[in-house]
N, C-alpha and C. Protein backbone atom coordinates (compact mmCIF):
# COMPACT_ATOMS: atom_id res chain seq x y z
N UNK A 1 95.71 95.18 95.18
CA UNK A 1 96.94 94.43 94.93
C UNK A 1 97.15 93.43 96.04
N UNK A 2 97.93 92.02 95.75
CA UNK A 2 97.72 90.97 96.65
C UNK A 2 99.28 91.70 96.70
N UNK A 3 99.78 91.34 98.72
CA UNK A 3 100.92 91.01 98.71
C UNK A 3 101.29 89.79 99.17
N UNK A 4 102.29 89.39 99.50
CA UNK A 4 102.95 88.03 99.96
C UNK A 4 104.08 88.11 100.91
N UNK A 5 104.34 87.38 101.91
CA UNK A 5 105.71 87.30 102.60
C UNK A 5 105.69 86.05 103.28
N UNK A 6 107.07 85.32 103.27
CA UNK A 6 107.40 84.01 103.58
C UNK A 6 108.10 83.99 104.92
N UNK A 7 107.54 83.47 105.74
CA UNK A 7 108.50 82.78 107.15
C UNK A 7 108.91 81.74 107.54
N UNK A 8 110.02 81.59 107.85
CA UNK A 8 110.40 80.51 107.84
C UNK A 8 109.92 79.95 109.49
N UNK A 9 109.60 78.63 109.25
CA UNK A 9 108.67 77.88 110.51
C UNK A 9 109.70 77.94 111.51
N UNK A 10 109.21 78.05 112.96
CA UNK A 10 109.72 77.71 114.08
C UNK A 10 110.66 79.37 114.29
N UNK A 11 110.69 79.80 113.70
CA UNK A 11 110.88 81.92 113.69
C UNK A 11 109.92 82.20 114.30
N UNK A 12 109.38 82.51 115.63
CA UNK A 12 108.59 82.99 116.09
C UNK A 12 108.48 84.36 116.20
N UNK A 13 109.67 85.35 116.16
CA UNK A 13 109.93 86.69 116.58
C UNK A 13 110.58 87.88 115.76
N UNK A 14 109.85 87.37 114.13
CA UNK A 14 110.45 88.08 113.40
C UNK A 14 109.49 89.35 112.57
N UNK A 15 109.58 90.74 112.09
CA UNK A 15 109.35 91.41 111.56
C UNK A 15 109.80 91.60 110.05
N UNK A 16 108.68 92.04 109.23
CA UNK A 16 109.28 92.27 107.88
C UNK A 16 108.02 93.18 107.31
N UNK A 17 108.40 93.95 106.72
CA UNK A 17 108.01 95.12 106.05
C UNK A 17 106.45 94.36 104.77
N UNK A 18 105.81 95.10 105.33
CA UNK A 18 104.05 95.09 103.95
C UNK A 18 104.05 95.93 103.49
N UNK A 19 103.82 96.45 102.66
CA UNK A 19 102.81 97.64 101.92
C UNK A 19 101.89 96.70 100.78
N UNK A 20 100.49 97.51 100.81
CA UNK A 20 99.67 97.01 100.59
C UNK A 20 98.65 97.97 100.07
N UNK A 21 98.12 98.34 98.49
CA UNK A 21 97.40 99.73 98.23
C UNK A 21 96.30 99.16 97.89
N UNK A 22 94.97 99.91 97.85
CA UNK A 22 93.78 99.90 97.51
C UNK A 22 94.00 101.09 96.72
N UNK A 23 93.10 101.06 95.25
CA UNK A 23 92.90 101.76 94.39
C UNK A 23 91.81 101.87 94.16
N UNK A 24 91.09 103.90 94.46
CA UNK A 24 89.58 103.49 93.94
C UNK A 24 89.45 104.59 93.09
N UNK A 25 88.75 103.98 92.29
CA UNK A 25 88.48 104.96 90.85
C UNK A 25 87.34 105.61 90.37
N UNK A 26 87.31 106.53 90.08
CA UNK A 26 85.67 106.99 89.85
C UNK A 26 85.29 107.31 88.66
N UNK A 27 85.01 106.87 87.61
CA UNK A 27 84.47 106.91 86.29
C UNK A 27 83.11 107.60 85.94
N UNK A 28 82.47 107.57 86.88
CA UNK A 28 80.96 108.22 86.80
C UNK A 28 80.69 109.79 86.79
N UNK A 29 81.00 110.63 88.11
CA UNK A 29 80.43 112.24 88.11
C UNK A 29 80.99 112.65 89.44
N UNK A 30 81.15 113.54 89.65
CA UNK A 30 82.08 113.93 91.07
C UNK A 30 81.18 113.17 92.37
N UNK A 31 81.56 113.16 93.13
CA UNK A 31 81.21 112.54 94.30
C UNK A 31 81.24 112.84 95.51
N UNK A 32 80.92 112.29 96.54
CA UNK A 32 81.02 111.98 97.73
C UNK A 32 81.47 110.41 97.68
N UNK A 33 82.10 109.82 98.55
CA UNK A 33 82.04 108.16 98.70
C UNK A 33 83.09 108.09 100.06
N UNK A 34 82.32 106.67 100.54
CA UNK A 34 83.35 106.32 101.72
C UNK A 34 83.57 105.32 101.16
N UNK A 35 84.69 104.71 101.12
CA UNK A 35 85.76 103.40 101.62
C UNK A 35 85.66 102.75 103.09
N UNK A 36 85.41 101.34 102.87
CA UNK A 36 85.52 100.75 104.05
C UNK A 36 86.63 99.49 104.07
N UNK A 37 87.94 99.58 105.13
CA UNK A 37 88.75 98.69 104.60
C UNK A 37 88.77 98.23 106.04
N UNK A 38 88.89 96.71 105.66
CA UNK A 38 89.02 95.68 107.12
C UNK A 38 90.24 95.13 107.11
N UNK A 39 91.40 95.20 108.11
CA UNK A 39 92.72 94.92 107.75
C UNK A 39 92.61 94.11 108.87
N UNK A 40 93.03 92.72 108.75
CA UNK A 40 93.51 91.61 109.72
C UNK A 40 94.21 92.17 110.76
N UNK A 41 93.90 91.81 112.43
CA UNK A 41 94.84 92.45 112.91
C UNK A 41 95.46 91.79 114.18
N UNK A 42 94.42 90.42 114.11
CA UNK A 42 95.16 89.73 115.44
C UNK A 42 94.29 87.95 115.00
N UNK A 43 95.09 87.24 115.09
CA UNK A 43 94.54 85.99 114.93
C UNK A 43 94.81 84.93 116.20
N UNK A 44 93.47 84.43 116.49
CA UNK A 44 93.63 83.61 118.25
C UNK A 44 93.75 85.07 118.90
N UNK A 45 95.10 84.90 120.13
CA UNK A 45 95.60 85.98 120.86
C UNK A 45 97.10 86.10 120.38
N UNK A 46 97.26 86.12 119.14
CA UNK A 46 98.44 86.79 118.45
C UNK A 46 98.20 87.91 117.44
N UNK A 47 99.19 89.07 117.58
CA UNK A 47 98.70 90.29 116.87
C UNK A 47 99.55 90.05 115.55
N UNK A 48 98.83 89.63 114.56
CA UNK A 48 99.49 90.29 113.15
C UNK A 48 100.67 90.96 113.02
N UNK A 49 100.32 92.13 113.13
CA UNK A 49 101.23 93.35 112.65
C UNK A 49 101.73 93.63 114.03
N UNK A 50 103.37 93.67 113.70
CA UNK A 50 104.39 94.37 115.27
C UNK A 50 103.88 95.38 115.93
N UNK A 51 103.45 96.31 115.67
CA UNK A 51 102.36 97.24 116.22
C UNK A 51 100.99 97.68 116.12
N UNK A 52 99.97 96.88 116.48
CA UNK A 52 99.10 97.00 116.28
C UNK A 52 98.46 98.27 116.75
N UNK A 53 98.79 98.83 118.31
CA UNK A 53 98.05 100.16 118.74
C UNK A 53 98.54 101.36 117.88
N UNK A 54 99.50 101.27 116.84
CA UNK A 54 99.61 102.97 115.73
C UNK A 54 99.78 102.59 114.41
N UNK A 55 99.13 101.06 114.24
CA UNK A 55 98.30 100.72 112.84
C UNK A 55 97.33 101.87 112.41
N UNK A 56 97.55 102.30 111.18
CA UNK A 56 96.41 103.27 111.31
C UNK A 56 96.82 103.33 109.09
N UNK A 57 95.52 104.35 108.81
CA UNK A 57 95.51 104.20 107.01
C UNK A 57 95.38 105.79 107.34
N UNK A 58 96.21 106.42 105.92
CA UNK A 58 96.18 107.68 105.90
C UNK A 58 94.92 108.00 105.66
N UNK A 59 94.62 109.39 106.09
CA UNK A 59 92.89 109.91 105.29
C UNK A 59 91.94 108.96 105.91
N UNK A 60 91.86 107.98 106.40
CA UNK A 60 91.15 107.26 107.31
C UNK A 60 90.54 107.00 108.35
N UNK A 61 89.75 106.93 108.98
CA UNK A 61 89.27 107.06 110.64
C UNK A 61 88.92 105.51 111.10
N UNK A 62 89.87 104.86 112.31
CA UNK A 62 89.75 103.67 112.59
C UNK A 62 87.97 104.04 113.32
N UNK A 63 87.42 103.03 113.23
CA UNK A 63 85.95 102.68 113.68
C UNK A 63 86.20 101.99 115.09
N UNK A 64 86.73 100.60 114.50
CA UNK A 64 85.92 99.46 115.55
C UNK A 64 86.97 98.33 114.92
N UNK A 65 87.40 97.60 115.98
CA UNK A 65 87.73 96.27 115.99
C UNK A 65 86.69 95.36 116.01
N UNK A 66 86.71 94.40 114.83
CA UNK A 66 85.32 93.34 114.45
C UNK A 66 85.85 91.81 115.05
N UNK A 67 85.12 91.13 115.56
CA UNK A 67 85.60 89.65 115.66
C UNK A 67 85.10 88.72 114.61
N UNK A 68 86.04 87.94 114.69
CA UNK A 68 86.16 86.90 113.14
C UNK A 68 84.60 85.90 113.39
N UNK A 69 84.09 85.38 112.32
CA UNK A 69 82.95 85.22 112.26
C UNK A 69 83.25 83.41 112.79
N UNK A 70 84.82 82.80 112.27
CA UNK A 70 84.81 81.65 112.51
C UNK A 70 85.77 81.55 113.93
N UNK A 71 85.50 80.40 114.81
CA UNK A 71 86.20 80.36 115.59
C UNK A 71 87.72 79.37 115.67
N UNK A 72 87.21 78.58 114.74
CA UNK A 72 88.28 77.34 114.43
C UNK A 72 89.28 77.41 113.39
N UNK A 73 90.03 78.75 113.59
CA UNK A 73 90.37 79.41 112.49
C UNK A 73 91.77 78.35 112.12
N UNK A 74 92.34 77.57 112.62
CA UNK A 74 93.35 76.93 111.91
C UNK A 74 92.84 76.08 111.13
N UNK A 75 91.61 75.05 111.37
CA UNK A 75 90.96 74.38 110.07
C UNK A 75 90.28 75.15 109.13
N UNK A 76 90.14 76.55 109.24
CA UNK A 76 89.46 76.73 108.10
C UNK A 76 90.80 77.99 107.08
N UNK A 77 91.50 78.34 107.74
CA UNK A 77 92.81 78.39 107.15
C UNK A 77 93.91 77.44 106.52
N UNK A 78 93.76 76.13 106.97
CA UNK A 78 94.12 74.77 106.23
C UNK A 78 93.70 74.71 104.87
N UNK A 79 92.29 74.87 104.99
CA UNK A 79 91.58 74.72 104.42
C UNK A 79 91.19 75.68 103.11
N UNK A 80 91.18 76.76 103.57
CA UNK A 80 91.77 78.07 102.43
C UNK A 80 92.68 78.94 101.56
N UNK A 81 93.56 78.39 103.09
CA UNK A 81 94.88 79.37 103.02
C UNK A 81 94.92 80.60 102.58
N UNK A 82 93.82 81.20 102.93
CA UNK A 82 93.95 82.63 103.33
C UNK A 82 93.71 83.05 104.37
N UNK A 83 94.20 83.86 104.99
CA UNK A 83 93.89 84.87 106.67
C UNK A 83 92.85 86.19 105.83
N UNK A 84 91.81 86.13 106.27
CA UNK A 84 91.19 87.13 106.20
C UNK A 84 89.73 87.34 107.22
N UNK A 85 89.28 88.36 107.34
CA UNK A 85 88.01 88.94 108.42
C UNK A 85 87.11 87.53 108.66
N UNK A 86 86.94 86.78 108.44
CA UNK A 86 86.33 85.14 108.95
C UNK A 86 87.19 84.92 109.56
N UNK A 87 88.01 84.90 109.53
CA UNK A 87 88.81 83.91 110.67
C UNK A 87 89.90 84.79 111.48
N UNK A 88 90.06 86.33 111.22
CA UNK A 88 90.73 87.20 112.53
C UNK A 88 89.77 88.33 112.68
N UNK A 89 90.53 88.33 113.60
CA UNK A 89 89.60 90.02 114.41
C UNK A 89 90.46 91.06 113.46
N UNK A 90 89.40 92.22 112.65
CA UNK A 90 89.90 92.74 111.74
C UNK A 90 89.58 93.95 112.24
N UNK A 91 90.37 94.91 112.09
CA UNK A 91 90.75 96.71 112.33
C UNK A 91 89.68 97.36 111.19
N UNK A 92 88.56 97.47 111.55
CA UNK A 92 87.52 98.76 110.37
C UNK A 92 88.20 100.55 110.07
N UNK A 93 88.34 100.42 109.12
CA UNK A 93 88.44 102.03 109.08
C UNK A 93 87.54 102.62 107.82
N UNK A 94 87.27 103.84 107.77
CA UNK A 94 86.39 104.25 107.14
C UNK A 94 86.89 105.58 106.79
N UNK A 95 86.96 105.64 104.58
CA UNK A 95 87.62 106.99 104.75
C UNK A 95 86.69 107.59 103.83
N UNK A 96 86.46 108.49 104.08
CA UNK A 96 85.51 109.36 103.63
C UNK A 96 86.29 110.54 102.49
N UNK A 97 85.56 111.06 101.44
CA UNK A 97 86.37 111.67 100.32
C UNK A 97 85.45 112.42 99.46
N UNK A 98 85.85 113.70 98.87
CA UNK A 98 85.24 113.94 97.68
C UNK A 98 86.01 113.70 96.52
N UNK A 99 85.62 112.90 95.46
CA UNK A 99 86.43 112.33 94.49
C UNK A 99 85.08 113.38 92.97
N UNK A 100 86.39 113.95 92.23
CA UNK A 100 85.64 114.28 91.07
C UNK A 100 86.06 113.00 89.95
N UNK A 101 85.15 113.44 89.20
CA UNK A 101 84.95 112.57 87.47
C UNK A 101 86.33 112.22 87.32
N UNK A 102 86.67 110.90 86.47
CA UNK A 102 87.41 110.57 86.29
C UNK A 102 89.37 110.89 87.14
N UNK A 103 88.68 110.38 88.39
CA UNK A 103 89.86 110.89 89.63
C UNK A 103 90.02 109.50 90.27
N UNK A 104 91.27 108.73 90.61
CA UNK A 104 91.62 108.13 91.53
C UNK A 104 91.52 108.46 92.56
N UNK A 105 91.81 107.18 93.73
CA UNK A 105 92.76 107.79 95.08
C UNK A 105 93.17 106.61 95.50
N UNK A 106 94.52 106.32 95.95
CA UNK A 106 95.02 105.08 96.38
C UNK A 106 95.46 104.97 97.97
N UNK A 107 94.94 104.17 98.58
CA UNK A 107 95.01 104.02 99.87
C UNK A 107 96.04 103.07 100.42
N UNK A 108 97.06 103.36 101.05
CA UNK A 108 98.26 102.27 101.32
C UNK A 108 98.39 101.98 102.95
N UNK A 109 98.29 100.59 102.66
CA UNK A 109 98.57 100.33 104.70
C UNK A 109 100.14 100.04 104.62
N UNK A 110 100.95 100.62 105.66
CA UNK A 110 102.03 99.80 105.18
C UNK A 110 102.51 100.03 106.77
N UNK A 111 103.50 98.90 107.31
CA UNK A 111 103.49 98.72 108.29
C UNK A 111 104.35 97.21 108.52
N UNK A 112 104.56 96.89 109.57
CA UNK A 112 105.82 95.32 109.81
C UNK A 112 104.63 94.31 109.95
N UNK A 113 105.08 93.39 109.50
CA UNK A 113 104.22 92.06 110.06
C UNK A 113 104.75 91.57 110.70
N UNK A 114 104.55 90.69 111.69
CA UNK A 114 104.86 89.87 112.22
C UNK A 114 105.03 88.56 112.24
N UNK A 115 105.81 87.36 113.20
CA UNK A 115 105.23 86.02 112.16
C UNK A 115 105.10 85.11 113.68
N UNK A 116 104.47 86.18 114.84
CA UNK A 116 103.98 85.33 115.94
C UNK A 116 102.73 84.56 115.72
N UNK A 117 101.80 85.23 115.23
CA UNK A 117 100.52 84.70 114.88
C UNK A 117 100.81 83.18 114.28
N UNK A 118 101.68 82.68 113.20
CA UNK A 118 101.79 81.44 112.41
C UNK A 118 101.55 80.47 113.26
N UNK A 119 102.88 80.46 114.29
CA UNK A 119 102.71 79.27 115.12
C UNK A 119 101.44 78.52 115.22
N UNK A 120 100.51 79.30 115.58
CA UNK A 120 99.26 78.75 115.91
C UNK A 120 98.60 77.65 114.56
């Protein structure tokens, strides 16, 4: 599921509430499977989310902080207008599960954003 939230420019210091689910489904035969989810977590030297050190996904094990593959991330965010793992340093977590036949499991980050990062 996509979410969305609007800031208004020149607000440098404001918080507002995400939630955000991944849904994974298993149609095939019981399982084993890991999930690997990369959540944006700092763009330039501004952190995303109001708290980044107890960001964390239920059932999940944080890995590794990854660095963004582009460095010129305001032209290529111009240019896209999306923030995603190319252009921030993104939070890896990895959740591991036994899922039987025809079984969901939905994974929710939810947590404040921030809207220091924009400025940039």
């Amino acid at each position: 599921s996509l979410s969305y939230n609007n800031f208004t420019f020149g607000e440098n210091d404001l918080q507002k509430p995400l939630e955000q689910t991944i849904k994974v489904a298993n149609i095939i035969r019981a399982l084993n499977f890991t999930v690997v989810i990369r959540v944006p977590v700092k763009l330039g030297d501004k952190d995303i989310w109001a708290d980044t050190s107890s960001f964390q996904i239920a059932d999940c094990q944080r890995v590794a902080d990854e660095p963004p593959v582009a460095t010129d991330f305001a032209a290529k965010i111009k240019e896209k207008k999306i923030l995603d793992c190319s252009v921030a340093t993104c939070r890896v977590f990895r959740c591991s599960a036994f899922m039987e036949r025809n079984w969901d499991k939905t994974y929710t980050i939810a947590a404040n954003i921030s809207s220091r990062w924009i400025e940039q």
